[in-house]
Protein backbone atom coordinates (compact mmCIF):
# COMPACT_ATOMS: atom_id res chain seq x y z
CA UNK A 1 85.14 73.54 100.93
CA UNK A 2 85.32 75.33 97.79
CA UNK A 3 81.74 75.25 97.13
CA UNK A 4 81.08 76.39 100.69
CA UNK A 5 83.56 79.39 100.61
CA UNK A 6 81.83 80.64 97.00
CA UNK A 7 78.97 80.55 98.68
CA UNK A 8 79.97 83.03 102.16
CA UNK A 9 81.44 85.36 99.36
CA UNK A 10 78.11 85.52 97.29
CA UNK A 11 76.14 86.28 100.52
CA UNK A 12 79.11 89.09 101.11
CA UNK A 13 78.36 90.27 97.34
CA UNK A 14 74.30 90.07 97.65
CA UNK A 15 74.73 92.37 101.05
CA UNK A 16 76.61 95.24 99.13
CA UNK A 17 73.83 94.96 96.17
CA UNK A 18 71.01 95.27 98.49
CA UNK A 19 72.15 97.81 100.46
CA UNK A 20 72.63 99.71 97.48
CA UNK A 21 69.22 98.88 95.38
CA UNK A 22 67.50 99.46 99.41
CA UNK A 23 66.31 95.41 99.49
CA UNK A 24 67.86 93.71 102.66
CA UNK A 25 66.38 90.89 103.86
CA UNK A 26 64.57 89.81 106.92
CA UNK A 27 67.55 87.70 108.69
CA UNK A 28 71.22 88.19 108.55
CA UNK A 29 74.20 86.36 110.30
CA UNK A 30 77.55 88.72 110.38
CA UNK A 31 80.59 86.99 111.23
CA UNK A 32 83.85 86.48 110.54
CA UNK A 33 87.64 87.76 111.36
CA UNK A 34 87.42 90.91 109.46
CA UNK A 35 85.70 92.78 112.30
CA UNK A 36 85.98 96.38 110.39
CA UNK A 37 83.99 95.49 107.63
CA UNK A 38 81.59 94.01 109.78
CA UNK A 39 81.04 96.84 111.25
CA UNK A 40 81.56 98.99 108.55
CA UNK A 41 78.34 96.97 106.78
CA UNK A 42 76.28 96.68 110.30
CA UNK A 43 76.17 100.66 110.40
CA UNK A 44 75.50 100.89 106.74
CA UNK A 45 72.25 98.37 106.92
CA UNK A 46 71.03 100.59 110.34
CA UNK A 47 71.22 103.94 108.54
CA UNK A 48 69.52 102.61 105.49
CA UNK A 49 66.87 100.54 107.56
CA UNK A 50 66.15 102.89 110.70
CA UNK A 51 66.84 106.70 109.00
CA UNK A 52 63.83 108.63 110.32
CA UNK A 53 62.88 110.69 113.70
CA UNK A 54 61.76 107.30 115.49
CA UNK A 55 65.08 105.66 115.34
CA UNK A 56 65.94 104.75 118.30
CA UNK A 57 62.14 103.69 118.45
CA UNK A 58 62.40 101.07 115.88
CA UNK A 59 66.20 99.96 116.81
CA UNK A 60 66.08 96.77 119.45
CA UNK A 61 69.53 95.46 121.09
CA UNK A 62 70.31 92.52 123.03
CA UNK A 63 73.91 91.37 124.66
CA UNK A 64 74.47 88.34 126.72
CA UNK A 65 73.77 90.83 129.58
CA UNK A 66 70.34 91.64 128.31
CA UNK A 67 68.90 88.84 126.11
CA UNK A 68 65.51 87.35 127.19
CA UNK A 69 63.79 85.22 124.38
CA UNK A 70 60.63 86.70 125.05
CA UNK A 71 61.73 89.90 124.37
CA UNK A 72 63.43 89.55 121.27
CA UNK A 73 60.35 87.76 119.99
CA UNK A 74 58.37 90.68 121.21
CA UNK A 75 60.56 92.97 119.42
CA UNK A 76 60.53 91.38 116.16
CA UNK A 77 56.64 91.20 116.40
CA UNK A 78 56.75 95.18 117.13
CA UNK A 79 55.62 97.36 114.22
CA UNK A 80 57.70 100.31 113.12
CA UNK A 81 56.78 103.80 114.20
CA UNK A 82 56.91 105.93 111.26
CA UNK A 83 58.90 104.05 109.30
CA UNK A 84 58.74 100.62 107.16
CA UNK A 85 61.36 98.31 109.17
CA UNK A 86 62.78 97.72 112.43
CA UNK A 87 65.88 96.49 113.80
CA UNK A 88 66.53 93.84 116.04
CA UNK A 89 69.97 93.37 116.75
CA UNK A 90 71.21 90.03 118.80
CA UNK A 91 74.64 90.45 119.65
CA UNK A 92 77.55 87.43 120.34
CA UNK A 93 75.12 84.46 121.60
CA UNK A 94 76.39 80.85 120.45
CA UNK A 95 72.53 79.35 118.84
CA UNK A 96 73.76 76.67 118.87
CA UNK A 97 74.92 76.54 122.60
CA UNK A 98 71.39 77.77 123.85
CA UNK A 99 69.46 75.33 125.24
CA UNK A 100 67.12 72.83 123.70
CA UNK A 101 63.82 74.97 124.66
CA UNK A 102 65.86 78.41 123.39
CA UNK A 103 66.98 76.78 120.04
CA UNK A 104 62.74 75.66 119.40
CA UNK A 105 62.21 79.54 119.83
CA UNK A 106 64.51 80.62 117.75
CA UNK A 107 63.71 78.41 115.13
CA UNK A 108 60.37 79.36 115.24
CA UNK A 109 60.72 83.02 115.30
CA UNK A 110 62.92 82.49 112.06
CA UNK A 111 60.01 80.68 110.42
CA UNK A 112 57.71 83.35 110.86
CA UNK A 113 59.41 86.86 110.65
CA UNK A 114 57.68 89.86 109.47
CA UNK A 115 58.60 91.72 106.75
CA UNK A 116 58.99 94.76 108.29
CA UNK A 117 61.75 93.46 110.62
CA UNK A 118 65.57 93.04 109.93
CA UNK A 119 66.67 90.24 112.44
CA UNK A 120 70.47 90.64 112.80
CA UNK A 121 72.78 87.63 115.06
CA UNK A 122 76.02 89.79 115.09
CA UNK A 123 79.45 87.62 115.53
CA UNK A 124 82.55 89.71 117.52
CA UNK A 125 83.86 88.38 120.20
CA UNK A 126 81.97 84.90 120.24
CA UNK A 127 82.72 82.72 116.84
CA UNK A 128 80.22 81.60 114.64
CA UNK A 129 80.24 77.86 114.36
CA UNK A 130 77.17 76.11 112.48
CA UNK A 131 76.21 72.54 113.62
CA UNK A 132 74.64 70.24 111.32
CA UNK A 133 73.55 68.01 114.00
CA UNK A 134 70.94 70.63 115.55
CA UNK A 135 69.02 70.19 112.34
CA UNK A 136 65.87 72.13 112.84
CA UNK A 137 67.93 75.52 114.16
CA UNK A 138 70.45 74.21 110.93
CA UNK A 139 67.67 74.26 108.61
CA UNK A 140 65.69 77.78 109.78
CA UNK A 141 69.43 79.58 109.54
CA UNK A 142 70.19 78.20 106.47
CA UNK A 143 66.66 78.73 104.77
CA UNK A 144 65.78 82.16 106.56
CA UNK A 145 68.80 84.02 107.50
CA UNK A 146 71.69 85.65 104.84
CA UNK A 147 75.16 84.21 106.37
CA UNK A 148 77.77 86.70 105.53
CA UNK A 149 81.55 86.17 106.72
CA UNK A 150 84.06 88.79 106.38
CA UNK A 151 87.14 87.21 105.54
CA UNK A 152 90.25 89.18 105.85
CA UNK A 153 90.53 91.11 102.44
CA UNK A 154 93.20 89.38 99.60
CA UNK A 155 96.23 91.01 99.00
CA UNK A 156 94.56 92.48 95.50
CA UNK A 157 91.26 93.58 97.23
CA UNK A 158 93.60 95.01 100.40
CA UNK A 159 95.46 97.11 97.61
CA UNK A 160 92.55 98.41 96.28
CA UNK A 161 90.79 98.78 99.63
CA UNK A 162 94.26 101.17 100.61
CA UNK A 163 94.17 103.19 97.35
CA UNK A 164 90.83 104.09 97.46
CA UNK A 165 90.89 105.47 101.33
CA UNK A 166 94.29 107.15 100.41
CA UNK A 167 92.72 108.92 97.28
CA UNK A 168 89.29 110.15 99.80
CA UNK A 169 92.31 111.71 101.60
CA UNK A 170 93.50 113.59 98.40
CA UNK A 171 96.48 111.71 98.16
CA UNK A 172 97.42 108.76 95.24
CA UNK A 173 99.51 105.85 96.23
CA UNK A 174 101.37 103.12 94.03
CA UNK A 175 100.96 99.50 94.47
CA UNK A 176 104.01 98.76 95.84
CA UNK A 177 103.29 101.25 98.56
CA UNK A 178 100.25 100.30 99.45
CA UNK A 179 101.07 96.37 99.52
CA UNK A 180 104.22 97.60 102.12
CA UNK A 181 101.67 99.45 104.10
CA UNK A 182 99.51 96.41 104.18
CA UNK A 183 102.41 94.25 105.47
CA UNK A 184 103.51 96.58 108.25
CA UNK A 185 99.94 96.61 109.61
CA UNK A 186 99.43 92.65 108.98
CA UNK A 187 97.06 93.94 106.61
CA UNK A 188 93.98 94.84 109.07
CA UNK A 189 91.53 97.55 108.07
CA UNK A 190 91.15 98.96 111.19
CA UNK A 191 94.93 99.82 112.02
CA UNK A 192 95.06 100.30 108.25
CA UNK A 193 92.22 102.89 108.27
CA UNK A 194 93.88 104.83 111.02
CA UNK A 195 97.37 104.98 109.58
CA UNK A 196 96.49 106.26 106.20
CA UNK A 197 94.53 109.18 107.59
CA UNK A 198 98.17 109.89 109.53
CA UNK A 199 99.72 109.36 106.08
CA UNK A 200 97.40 111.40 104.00
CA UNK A 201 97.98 114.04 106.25
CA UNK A 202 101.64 113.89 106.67
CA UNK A 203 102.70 113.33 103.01
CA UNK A 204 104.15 116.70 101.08
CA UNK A 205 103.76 115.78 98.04
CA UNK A 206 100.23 114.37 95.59
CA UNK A 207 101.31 110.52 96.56
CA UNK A 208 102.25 108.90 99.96
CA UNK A 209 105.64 107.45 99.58
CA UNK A 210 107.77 104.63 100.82
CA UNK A 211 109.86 107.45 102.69
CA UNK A 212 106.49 108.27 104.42
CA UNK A 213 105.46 105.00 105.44
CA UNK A 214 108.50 104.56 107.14
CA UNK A 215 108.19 108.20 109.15
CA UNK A 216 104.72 107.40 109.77
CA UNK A 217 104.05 103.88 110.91
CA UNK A 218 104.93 101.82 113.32
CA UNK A 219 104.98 98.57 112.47
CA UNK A 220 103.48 95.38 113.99
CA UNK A 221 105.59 92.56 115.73
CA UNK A 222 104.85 90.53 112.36
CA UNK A 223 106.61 92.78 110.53
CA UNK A 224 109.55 93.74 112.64
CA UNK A 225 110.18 89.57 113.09
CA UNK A 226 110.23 89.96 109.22
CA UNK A 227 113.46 92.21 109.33
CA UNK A 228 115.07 90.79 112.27
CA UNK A 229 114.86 87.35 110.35
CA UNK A 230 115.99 89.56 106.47
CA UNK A 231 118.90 90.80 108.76
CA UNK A 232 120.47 87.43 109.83
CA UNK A 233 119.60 85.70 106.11
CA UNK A 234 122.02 88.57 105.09
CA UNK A 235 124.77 88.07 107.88
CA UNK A 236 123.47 91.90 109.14
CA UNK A 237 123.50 90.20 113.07
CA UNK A 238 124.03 94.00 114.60
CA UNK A 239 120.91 94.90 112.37
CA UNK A 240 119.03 92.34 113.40
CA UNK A 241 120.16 93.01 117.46
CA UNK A 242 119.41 96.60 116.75
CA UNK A 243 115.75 95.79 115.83
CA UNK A 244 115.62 93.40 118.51
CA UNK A 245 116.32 95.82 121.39
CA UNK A 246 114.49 98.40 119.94
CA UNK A 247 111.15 96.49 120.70
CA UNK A 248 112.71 95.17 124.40
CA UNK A 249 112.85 99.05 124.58
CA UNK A 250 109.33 99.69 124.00
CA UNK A 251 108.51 96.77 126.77
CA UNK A 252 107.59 93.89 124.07
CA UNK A 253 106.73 91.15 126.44
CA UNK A 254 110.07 88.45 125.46
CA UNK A 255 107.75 85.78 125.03
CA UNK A 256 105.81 87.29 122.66
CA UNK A 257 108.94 88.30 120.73
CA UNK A 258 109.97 84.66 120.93
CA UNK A 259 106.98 83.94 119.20
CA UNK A 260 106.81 86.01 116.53
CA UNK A 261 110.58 85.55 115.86
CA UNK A 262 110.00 81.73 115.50
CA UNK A 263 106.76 82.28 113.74
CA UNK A 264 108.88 83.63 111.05
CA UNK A 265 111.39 80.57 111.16
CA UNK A 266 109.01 78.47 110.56
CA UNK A 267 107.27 80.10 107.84
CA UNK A 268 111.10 80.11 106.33
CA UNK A 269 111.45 75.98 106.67
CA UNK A 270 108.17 75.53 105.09
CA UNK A 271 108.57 78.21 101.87
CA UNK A 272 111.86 76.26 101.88
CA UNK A 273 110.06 72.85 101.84
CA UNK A 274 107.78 73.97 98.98
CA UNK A 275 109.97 75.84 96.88
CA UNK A 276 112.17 72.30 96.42
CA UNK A 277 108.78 70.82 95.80
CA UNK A 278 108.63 73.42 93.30
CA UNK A 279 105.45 75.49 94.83
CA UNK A 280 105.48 78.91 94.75
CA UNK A 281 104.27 82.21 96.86
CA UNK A 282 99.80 81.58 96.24
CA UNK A 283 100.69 77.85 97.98
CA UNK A 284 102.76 79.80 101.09
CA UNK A 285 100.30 82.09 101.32
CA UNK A 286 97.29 80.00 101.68
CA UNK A 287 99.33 77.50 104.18
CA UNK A 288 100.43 80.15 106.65
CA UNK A 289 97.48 82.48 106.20
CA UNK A 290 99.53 85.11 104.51
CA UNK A 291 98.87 88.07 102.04
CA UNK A 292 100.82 87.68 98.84
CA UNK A 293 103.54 90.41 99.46
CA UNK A 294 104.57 88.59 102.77
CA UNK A 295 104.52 85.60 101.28
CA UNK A 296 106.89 86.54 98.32
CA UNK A 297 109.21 88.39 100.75
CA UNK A 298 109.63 84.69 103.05
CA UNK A 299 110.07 82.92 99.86
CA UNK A 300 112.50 85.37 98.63
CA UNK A 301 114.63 84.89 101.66
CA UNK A 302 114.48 81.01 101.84
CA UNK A 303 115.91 80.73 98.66
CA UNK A 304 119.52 82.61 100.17
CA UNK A 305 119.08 79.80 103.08
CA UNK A 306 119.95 75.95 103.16
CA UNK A 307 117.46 73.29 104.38
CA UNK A 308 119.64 72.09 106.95
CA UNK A 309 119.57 76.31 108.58
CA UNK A 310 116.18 76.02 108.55
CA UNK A 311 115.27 73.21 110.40
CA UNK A 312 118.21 74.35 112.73
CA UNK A 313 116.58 77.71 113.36
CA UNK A 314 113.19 75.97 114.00
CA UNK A 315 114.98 73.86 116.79
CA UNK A 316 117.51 76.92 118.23
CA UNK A 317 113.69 78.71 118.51
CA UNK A 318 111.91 75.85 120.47
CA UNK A 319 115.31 75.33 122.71
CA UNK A 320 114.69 79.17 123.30
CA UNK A 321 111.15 78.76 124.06
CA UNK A 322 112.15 75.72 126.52
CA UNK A 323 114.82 77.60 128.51
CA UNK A 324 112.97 80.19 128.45
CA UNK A 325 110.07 79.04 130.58
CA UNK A 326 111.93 76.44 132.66
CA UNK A 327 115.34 78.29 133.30
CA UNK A 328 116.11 81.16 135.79
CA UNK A 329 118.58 82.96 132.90
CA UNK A 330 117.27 85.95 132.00
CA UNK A 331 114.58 86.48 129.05
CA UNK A 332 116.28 89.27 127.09
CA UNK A 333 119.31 87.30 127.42
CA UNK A 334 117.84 83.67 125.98
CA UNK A 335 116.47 86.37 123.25
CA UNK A 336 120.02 87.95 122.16
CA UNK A 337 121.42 84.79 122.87
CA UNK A 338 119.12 83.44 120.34
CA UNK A 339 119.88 85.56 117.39
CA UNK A 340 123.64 84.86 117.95
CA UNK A 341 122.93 81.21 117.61
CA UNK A 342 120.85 81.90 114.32
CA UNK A 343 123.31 84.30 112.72
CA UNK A 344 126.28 81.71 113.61
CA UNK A 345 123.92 79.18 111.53
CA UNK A 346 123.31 81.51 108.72
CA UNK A 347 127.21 81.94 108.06
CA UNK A 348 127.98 78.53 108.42
C-alpha cells in the first residue's frame, strides 16, 4: 500500500513538472477526492495543450450522454489544426464496466496513440477503481496512461496551500489561522478558495485574524459537532444547546445532526482507546481520515473524559439514532434530549 500510494503521488509530482517544462504525455487518468485540484490541473493541461485560434477545433469531449467508441477513436486519430496537440477528453465512464468488445477498443487505441494527442479519462462523479483481473485494459492503463489521484491535501500542504491564496489576496496569515480556517471548512479547497477571497477582502488590517475567521465563515456541520461535543467535555450544556439550536434554526436536517454529533463521539472513544495505548494525534488522524489540527483538538478533549463516558456517549448516540427512526417523539426533541443525557454523563 505504501509502495502504491508513493507511486499516485509521483504521477501527481511528474504532472506539475510537465506542465511547467510544456512535456505532457499522451494518456492521463485524473481521479481522486480532491475534485478542485483536479480541476484546477485539467484547465491548466487544456490552456497549455490547446492555446491557439483553433481551440475549440482541436478540443474533443465525451460524457456518458455522448460517448460512441468510434468517435473517440476518430478523434484521437484527428490531426491538430494549427497547432501541435489535440485534446480528447472522456469524461466519468467506469473502463472497466464497459463491455468486453468496448474494453478491446480501448485497449487498442491506448496501444497506438499519436503523439500529437492528449487522451484524458477524467474521474468526478464516477470513482476510479482499477481491476487487475481485466488484464489486457490493466496492462494498456498501466503502461500507456499517467494515473494521477488527488488526494485531499495534508494538514502541512493545506497550510501552505491557505497562505499562499491569502498572500495573492494581499493579505499574510499565521499558521494557527490558517490550520482553524482549514478545520471550519473540513479542509476542502473549493469552500476554502471561496472563503479566503471573503476574508482577504474583509480583513482591516495586513493579516487575516482569528477575530475574522469567526465574522467571516460559517462553519461546516464537522466543525460545529466539534464545539457542541468541547461544550459538554467542559460541563458548558447551555453552550452546547445554544449551538445546537442554532443549526435546527438554519433547518439542519436532525438526522444529519445526529450524525455528525455521534461522528464526533466516536472519534472521542477511539482517540481515547489509543491514547491509553499510548498513540498519539498522526495515528487518529490517519484512522478517522482527519487533518492534524482536528485530530489534536479530539485528542485534547478525550484526555478530560473517562473511558467508561465514552463508550456511554457512543451508546446514548445509537439509542438516539434508534428512537429516532422508529419512535413518533419528535426529532429536535430526541436531539436536546440527547445532549442532556451526554452532559449528565460528562459530570458524573
Amino acid at each position: 500500500m505504501a509502495n502504491k500510494r508513493a507511486s499516485r503521488n509521483e504521477a501527481y509530482e511528474t504532472l506539475k513538472s510537465d506542465l511547467r517544462a510544456g512535456t505532457l504525455g499522451s494518456c492521463y487518468v485524473l481521479y481522486g477526492e480532491e475534485g478542485y485540484l483536479r480541476d484546477y490541473y485539467l484547465a491548466r493541461m487544456k490552456k497549455k495543450l490547446l492555446e491557439g485560434p483553433a481551440e475549440s477545433f482541436n478540443y474533443h469531449r465525451f460524457t456518458r450522454e455522448t460517448l460512441d467508441w468510434d468517435q473517440v477513436a476518430a478523434a484521437v486519430d484527428a490531426m491538430p489544426m494549427l497547432a501541435e496537440r489535440t485534446v480528447v477528453q472522456v469524461d466519468d465512464i467506469d473502463l472497466y464496466k464497459e463491455p468486453e468488445a468496448a474494453r478491446e477498443r480501448i485497449a487498442a487505441l491506448l496501444e497506438d496513440l499519436p503523439d500529437y494527442c492528449c487522451l484524458i479519462f477524467c474521474y468526478d462523479t464516477v470513482e476510479f477503481r482499477p481491476d487487475r483481473r481485466l488484464k489486457k485494459l490493466h496492462k494498456a492503463l498501466e503502461s500507456r496512461a499517467q494515473l494521477v489521484e488527488f488526494r485531499r491535501q495534508s494538514g502541512s500542504e493545506l497550510r501552505a496551500w491557505i497562505q499562499r491564496q491569502a498572500q495573492r489576496g494581499g493579505k499574510a496569515m499565521d499558521n494557527a489561522t490558517a490550520d482553524y480556517l482549514a478545520f471550519l471548512t473540513d479542509g476542502s479547497l473549493s469552500a476554502l478558495a471561496s472563503e479566503i477571497q471573503k476574508l482577504t477582502s474583509y480583513a482591516a488590517g495586513p493579516a487575516v485574524t482569528r477575530q475574522d475567521v469567526d465574522a467571516v465563515v460559517e462553519p461546516t456541520l464537522t466543525a460545529v459537532s466539534f464545539d457542541i461535543s468541547n461544550a459538554l467535555v467542559d460541563g458548558d450544556y447551555d453552550r452546547a444547546l445554544g449551538k445546537l439550536r442554532e443549526l435546527l434554526a438554519m433547518q439542519q436536517d436532525e438526522m444529519l445532526l445526529l450524525g455528525a454529533i455521534s461522528a464526533q463521539m466516536r472519534r472521542l472513544l477511539y482517540a481515547k482507546l489509543l491514547s491509553q495505548e499510548g498513540k498519539g494525534a498522526d495515528r487518529l488522524a490517519a484512522l478517522c481520515g482527519l487533518h492534524d489540527y482536528p485530530a489534536r483538538l479530539t485528542m485534547g478533549a478525550a484526555r478530560k473524559l473517562s473511558p467508561a463516558f465514552c463508550a456511554r456517549a457512543v451508546a446514548l448516540c445509537l439509542e438516539a439514532d434508534r428512537q429516532m427512526k422508529t419512535s413518533y417523539d419528535e426529532p429536535r426533541r430526541l436531539l436536546e434530549l440527547l445532549l442532556v443525557r451526554l452532559a449528565k454523563e460528562a459530570a458524573a
